[in-house]
Protein backbone atom coordinates (compact mmCIF):
# COMPACT_ATOMS: atom_id res chain seq x y z
CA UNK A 1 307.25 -166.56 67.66
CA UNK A 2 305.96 -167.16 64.30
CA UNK A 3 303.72 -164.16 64.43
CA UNK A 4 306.62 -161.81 65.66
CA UNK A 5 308.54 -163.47 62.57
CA UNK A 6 305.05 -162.77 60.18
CA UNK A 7 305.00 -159.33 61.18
CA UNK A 8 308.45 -158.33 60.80
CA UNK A 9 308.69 -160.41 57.52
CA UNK A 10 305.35 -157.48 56.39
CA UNK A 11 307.32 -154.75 57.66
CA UNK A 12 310.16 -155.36 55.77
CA UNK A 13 308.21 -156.25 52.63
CA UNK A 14 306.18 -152.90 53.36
CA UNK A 15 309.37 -150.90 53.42
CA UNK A 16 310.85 -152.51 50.86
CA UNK A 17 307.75 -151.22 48.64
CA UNK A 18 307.99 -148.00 50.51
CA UNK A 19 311.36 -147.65 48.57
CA UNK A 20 310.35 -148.70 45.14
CA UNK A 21 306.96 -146.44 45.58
CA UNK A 22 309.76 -143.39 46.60
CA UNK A 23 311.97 -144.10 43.40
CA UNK A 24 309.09 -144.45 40.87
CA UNK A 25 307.95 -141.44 42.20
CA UNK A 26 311.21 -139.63 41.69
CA UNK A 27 311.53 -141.44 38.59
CA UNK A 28 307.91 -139.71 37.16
CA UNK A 29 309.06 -136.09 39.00
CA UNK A 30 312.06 -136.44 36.56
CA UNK A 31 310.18 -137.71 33.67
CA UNK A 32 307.81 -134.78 34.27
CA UNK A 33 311.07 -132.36 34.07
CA UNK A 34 312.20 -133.77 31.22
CA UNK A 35 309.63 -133.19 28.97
CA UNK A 36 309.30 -129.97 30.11
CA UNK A 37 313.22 -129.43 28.71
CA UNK A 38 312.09 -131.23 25.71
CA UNK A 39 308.72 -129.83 24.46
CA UNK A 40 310.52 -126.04 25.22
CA UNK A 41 313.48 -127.02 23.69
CA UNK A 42 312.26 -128.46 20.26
CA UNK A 43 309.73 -125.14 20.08
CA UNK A 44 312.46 -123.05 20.88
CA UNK A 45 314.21 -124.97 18.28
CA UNK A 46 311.21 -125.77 15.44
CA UNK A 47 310.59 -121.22 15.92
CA UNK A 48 314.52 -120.25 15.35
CA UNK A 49 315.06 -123.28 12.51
CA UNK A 50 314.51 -122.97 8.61
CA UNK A 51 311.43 -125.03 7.13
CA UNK A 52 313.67 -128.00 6.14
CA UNK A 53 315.47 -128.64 9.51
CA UNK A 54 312.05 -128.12 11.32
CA UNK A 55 310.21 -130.39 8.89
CA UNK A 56 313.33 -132.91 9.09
CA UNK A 57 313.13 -132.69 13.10
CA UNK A 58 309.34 -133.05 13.15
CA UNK A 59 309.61 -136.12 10.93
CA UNK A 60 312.61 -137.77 12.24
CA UNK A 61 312.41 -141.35 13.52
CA UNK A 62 314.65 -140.71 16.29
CA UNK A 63 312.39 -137.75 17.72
CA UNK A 64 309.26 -139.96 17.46
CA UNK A 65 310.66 -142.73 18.68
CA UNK A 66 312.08 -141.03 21.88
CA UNK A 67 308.94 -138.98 22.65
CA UNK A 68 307.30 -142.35 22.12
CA UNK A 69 309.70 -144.60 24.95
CA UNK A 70 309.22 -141.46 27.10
CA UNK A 71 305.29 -141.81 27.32
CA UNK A 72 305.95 -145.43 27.90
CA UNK A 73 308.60 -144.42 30.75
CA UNK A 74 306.30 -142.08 32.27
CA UNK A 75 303.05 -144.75 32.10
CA UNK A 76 305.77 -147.62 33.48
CA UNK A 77 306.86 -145.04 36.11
CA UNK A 78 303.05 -144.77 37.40
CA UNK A 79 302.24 -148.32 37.06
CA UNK A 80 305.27 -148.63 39.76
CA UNK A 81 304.33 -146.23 41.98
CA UNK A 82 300.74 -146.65 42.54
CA UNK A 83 300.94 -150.15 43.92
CA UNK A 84 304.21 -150.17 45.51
CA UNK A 85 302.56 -147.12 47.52
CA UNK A 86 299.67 -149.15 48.04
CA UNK A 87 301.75 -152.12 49.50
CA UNK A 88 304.09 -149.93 51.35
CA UNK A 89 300.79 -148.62 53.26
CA UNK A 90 299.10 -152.23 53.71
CA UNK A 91 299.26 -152.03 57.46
CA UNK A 92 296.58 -148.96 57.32
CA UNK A 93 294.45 -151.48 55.70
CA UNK A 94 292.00 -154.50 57.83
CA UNK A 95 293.94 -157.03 56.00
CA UNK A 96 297.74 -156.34 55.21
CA UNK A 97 298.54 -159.86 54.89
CA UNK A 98 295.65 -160.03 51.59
CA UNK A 99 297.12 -156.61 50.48
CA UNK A 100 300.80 -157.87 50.23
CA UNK A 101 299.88 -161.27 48.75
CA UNK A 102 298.56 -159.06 45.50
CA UNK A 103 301.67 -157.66 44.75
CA UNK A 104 304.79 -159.14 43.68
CA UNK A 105 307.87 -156.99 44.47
CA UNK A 106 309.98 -158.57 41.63
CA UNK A 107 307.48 -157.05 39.04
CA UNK A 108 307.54 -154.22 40.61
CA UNK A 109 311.42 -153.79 40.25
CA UNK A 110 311.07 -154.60 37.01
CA UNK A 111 308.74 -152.03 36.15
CA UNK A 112 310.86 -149.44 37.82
CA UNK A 113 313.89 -150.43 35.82
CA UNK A 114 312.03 -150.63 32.44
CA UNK A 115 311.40 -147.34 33.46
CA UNK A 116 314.34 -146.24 33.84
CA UNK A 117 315.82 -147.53 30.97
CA UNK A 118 312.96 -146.04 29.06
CA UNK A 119 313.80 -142.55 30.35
CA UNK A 120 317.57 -142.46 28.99
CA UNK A 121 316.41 -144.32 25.73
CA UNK A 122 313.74 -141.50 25.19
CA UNK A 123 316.67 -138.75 26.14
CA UNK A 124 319.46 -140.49 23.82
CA UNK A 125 316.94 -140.65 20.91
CA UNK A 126 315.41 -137.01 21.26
CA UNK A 127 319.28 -136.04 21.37
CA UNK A 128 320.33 -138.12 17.94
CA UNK A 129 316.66 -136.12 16.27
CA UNK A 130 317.82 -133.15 17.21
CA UNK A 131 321.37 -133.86 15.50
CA UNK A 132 320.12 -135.80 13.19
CA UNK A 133 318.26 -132.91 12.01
CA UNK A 134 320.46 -130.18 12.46
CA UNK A 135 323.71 -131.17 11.87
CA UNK A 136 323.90 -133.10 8.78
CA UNK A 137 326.10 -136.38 8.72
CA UNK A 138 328.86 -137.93 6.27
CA UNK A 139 327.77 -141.40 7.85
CA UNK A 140 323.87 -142.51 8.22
CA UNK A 141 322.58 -142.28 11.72
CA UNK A 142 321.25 -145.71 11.13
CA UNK A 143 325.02 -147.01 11.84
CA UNK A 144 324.64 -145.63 15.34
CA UNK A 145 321.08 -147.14 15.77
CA UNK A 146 322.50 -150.46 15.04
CA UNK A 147 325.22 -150.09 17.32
CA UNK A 148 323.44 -148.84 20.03
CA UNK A 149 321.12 -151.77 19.49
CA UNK A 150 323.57 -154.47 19.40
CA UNK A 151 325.00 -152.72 22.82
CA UNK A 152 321.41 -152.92 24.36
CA UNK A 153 320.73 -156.06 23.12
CA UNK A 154 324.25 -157.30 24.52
CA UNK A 155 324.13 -156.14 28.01
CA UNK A 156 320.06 -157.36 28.07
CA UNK A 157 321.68 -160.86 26.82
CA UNK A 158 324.69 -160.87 29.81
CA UNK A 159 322.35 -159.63 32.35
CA UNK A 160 319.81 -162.76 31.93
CA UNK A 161 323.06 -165.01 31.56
CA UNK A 162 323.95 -163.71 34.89
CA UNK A 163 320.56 -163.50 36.66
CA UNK A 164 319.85 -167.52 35.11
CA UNK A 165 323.46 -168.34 36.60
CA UNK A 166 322.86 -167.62 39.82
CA UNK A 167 319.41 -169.29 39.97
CA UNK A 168 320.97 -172.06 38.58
CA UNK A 169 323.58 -172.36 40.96
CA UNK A 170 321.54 -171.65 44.19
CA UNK A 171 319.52 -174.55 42.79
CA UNK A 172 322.38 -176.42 42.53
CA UNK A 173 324.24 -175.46 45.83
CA UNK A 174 320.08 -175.91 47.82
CA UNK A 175 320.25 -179.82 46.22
CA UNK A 176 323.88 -180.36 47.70
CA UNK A 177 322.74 -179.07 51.14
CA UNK A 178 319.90 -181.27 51.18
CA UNK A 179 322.29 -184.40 49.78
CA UNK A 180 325.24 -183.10 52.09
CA UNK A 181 322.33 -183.87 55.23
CA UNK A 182 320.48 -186.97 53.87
């Protein structure tokens, strides 16, 4: 019984890494789009635009900064999907069990959510560059930075409140089970 209970315990951890492999891969398809908008878009722009705006979009924080978190997406994106596609195939392997012990499917997530989150960081920035160097502002782009940071680091700060609550109370609610039966 045990072993029926290993192996479908490796299946589903297989599949589940099957999944994460099939969305990083997605994820770097997209990435691989994008850049393909962007590059052709900022030479279509930086041939058409007068020496100040191209020197202002070349230079621009914003622009460097988002080409930048999009390497870092794309590089996150591949560190995903080349294990996760290695654990989704372990049973091909002489020792699944050994193969699946090497991974750890929360890090993986992770990864493929940095990622994520790196890809519509990199787009939002490219965007403000672009603005920020064509369409000149009565207010300093740096406002918006700060706001968008103070969002980010908001909804970062609630999401490990929440993900710390419920470890906390499952922790809680497993030592009342085991009180509730002693």
């Amino acid at each position: 019984m045990s072993d029926t209970g290993s192996e479908f315990e490796s299946n589903r951890v297989m599949e589940q890494y099957g999944i994460v492999a099939e969305d990083s891969f997605r994820l770097l398809r997209l990435n691989i789009v994008l850049i393909g908008i962007y590059v052709s878009g900022i030479a279509i722009l930086l041939r058409t635009a007068e020496p100040t705006v191209q020197s202002r979009l070349l230079e621009s924080p914003y622009t460097i900064f988002g080409l930048f978190s999009w390497l870092l997406s794309t590089f996150s994106a591949y560190f995903t999907y080349e294990p996760s596609r290695k654990a989704s195939l372990a049973h091909l392997y002489d020792d699944p069990t050994t193969i699946l012990e090497r991974f750890n499917s929360g890090v993986q997530s992770f990864k493929l959510r940095l990622s994520v989150g790196l890809t519509l960081i990199s787009g939002a920035l490219l965007g403000i560059g672009v603005w920020d160097a064509y369409i000149p502002t009565q207010f300093s782009l740096d406002v918006v930075w700060a706001g968008f940071s103070i969002i980010l680091m908001t909804l970062v700060g609630i999401l490990i409140i929440t993900r710390v609550s419920v470890r906390a109370y499952d922790f809680v609610s497993s030592i009342l089970g085991r009180l509730r039966y002693w």
